[in-house]
N, C-alpha and C. Protein backbone atom coordinates (compact mmCIF):
# COMPACT_ATOMS: atom_id res chain seq x y z
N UNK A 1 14.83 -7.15 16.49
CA UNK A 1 14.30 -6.67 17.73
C UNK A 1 15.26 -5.66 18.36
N UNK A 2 16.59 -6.00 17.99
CA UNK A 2 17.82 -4.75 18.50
C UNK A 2 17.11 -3.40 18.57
N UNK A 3 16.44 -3.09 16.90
CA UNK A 3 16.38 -1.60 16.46
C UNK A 3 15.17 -0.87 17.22
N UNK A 4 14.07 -1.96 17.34
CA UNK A 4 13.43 -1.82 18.28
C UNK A 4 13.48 -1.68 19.68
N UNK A 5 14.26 -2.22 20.36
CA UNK A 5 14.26 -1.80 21.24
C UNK A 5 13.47 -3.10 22.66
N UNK A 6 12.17 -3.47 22.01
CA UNK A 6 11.51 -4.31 22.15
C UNK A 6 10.65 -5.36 21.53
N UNK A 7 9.99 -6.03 22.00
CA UNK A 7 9.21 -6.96 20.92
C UNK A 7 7.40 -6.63 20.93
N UNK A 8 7.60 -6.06 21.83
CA UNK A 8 5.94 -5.14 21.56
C UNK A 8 6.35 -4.22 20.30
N UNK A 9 7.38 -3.38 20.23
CA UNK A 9 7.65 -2.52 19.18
C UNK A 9 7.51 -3.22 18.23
N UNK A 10 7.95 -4.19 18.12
CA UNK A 10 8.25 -5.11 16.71
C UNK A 10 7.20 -5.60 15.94
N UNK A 11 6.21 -6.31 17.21
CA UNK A 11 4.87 -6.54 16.79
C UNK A 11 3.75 -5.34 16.23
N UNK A 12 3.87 -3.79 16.82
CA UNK A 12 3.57 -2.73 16.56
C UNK A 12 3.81 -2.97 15.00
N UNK A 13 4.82 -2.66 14.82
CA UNK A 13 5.41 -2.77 13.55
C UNK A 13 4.81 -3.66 12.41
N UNK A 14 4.98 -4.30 13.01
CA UNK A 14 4.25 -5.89 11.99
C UNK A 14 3.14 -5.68 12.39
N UNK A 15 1.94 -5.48 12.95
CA UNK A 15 0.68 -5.47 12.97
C UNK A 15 0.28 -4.32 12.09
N UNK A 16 0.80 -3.56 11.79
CA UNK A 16 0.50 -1.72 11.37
C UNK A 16 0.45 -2.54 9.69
N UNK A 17 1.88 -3.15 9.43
CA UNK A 17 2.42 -3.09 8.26
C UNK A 17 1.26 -4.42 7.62
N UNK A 18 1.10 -5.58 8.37
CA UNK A 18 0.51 -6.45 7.81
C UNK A 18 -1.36 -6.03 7.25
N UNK A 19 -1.82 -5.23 8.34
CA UNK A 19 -2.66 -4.70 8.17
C UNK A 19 -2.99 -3.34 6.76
N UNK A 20 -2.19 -2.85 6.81
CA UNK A 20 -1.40 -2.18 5.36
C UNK A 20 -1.76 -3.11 4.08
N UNK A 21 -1.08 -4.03 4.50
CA UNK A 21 -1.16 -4.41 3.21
C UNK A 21 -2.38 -5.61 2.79
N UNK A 22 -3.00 -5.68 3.68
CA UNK A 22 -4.23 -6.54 3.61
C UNK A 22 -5.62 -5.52 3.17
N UNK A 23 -5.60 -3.99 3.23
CA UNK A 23 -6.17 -3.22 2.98
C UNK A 23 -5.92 -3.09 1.47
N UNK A 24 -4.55 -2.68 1.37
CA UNK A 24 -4.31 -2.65 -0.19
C UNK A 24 -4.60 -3.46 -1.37
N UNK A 25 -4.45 -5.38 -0.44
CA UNK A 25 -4.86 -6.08 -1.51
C UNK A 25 -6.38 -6.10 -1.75
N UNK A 26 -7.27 -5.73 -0.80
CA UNK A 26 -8.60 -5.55 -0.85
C UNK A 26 -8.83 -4.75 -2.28
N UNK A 27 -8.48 -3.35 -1.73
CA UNK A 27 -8.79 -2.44 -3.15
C UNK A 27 -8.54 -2.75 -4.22
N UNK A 28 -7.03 -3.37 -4.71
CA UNK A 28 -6.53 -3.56 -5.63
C UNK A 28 -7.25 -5.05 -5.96
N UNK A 29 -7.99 -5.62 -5.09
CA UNK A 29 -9.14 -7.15 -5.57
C UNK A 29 -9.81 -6.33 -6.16
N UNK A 30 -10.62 -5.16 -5.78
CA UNK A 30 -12.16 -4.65 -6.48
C UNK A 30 -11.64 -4.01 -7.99
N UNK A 31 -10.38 -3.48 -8.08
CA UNK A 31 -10.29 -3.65 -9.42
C UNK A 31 -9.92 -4.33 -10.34
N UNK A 32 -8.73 -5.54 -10.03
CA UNK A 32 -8.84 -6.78 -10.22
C UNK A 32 -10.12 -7.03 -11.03
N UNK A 33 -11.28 -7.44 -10.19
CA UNK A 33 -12.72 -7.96 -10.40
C UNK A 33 -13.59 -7.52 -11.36
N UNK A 34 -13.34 -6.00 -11.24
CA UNK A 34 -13.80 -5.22 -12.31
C UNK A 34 -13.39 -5.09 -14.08
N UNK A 35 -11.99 -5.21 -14.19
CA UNK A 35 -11.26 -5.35 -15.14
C UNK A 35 -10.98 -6.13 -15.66
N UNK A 36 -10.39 -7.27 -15.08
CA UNK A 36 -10.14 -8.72 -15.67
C UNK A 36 -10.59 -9.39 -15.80
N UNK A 37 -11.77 -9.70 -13.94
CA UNK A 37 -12.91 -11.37 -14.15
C UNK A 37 -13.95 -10.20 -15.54
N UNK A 38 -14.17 -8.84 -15.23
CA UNK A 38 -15.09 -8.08 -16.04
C UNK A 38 -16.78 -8.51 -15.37
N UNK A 39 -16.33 -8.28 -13.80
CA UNK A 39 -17.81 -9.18 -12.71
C UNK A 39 -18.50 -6.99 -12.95
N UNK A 40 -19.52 -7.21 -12.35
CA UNK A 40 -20.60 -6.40 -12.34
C UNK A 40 -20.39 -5.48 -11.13
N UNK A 41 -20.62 -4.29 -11.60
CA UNK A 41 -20.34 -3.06 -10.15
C UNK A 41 -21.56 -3.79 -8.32
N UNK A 42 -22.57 -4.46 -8.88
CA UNK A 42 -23.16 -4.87 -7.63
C UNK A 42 -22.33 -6.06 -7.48
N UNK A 43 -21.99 -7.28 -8.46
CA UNK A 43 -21.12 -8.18 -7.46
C UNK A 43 -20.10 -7.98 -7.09
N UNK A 44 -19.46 -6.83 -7.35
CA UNK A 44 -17.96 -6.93 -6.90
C UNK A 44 -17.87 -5.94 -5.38
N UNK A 45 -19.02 -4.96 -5.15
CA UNK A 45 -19.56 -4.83 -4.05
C UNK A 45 -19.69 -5.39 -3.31
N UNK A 46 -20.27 -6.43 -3.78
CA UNK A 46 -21.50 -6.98 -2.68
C UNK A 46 -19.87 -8.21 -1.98
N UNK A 47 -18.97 -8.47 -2.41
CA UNK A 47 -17.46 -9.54 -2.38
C UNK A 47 -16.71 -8.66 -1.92
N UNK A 48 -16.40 -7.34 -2.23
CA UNK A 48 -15.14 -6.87 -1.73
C UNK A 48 -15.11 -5.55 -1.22
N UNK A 49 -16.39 -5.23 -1.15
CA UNK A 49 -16.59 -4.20 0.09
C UNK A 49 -16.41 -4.57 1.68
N UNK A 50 -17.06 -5.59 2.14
CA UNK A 50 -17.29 -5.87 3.43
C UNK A 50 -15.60 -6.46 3.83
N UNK A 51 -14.86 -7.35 2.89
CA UNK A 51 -13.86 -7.57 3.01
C UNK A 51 -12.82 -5.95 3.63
N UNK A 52 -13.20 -5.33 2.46
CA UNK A 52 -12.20 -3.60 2.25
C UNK A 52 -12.47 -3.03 3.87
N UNK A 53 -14.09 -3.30 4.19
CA UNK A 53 -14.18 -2.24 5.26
C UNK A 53 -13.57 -2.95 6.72
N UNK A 54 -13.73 -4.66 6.49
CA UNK A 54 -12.88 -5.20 7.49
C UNK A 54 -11.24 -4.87 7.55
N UNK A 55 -11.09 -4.94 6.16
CA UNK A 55 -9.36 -4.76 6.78
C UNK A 55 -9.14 -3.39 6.69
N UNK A 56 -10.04 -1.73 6.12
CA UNK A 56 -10.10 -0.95 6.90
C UNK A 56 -10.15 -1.03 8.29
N UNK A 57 -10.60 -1.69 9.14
CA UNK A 57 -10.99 -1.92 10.34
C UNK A 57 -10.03 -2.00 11.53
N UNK A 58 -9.32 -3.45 10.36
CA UNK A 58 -7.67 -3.53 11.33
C UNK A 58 -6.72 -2.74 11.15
N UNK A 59 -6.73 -1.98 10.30
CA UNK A 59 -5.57 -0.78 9.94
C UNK A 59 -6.01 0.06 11.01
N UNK A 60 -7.40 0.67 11.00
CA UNK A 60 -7.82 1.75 11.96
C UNK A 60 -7.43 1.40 13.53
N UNK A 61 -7.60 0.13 13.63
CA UNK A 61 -7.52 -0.94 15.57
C UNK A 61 -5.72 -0.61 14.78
N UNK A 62 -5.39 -1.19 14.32
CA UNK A 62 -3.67 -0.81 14.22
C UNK A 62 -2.92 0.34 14.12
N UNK A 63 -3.84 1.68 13.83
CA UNK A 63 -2.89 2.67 14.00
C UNK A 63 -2.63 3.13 15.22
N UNK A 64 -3.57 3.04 16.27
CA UNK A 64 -3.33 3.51 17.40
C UNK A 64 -1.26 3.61 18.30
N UNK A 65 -0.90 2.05 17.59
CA UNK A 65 0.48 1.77 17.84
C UNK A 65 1.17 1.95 16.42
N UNK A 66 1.50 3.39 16.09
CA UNK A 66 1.98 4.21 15.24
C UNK A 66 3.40 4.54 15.87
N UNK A 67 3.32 5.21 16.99
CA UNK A 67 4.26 5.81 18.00
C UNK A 67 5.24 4.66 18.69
N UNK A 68 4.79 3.48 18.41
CA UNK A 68 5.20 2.51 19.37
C UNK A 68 5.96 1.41 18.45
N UNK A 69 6.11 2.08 17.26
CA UNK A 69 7.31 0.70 16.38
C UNK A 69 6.23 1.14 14.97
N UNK A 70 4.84 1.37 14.79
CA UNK A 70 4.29 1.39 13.42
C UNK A 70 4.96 2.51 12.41
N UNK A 71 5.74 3.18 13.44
CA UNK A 71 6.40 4.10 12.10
C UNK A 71 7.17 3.90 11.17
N UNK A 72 7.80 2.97 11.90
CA UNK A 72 8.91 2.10 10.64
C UNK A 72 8.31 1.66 9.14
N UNK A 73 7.40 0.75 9.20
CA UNK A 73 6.96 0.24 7.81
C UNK A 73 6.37 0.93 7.18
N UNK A 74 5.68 2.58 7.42
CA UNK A 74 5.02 3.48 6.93
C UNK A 74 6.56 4.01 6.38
N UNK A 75 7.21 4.47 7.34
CA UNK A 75 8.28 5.28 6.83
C UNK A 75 8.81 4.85 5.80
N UNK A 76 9.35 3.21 5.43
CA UNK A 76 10.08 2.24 4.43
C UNK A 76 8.80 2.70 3.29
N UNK A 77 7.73 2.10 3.87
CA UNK A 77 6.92 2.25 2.56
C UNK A 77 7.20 3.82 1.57
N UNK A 78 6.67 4.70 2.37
CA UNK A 78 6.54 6.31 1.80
C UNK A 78 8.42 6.57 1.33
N UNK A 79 9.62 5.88 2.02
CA UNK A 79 10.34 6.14 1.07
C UNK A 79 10.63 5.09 0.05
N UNK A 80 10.12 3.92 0.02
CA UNK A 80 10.24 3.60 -1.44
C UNK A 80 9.68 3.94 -2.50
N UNK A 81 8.15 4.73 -1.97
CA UNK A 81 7.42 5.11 -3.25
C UNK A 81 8.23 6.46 -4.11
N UNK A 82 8.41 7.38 -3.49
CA UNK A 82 9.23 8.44 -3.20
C UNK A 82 10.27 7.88 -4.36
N UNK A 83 11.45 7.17 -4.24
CA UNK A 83 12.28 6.17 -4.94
C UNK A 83 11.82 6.08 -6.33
N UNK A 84 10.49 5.25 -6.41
CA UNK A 84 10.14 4.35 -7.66
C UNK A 84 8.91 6.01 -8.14
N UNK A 85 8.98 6.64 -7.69
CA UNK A 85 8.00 8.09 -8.12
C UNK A 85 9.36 8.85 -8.94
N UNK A 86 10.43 8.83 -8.30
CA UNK A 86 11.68 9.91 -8.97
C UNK A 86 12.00 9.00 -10.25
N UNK A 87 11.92 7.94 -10.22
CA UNK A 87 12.36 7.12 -10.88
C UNK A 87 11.40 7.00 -12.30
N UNK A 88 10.43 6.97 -11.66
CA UNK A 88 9.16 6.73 -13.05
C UNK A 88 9.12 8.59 -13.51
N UNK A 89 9.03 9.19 -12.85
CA UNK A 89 9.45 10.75 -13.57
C UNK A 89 10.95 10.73 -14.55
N UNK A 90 11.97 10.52 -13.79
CA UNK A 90 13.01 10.60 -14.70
C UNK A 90 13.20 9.73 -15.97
N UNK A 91 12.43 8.45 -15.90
CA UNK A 91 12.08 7.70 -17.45
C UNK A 91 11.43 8.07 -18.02
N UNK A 92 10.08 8.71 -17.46
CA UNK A 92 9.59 10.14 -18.45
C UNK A 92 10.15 10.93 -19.16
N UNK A 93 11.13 11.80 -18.22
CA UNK A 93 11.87 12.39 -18.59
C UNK A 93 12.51 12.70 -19.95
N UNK A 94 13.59 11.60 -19.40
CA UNK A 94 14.71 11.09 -20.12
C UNK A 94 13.98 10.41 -21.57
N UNK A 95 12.63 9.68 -21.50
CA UNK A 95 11.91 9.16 -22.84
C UNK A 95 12.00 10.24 -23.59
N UNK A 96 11.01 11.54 -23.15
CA UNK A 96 10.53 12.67 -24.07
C UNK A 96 11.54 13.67 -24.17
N UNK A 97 12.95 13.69 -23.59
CA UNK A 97 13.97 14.44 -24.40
C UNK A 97 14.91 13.81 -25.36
N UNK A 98 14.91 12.38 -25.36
CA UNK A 98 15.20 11.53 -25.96
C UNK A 98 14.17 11.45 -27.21
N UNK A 99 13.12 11.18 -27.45
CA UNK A 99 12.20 11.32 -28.51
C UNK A 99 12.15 12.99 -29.12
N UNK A 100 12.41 14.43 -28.24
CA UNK A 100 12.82 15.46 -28.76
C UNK A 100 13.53 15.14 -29.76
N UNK A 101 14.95 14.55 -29.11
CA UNK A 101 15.89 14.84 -29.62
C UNK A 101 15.85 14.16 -31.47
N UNK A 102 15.72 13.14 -31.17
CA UNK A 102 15.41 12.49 -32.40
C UNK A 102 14.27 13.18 -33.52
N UNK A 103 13.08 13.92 -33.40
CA UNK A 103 12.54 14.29 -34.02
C UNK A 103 12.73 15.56 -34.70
């Protein structure tokens, strides 16, 4: 709560971020469903749409407090991807000049 400043900020924060990621697990259910159970493009609709557009819902009611502490867990997020993006390029990389080299 220090960095914040306050505990509305904090909750900002945690409401933005929890909501985040309750969206994500939505999407990542509908392909889940699709791929693994191997369920049908109407049932996996008809299960994890209304879910997706609810926790769309709370992300949208949660961005409003962006300015107010939600920037933090966006910011952490976008630089870890950033991180594990340089990272999965340079094992690219480093694979296919490494397999150059050898061939």
């Amino acid at each position: 709560m220090v960095a914040f400043g306050s505990s509305s900020a904090l909750a900002s924060a945690y409401g933005l971020a929890v909501a985040g990621v309750m969206l994500i697990t939505s999407l990542v259910m509908f392909a889940i469903a699709r791929r693994y159970w191997q369920w049908g493009l109407t049932r996996t609709v008809l299960v994890w749409a209304p879910m997706t557009a609810l926790n769309g819902a709370f992300l949208f009611a949660s961005s409003v407090k962006f300015l107010e502490g939600g920037f933090v867990p966006l910011s952490v997020g976008v630089a870890a991807f950033i991180v594990m993006a340089t990272w999965r390029w340079g094992r690219k990389a480093t694979f296919a000049a490494y397999a150059a080299a050898r061939a």
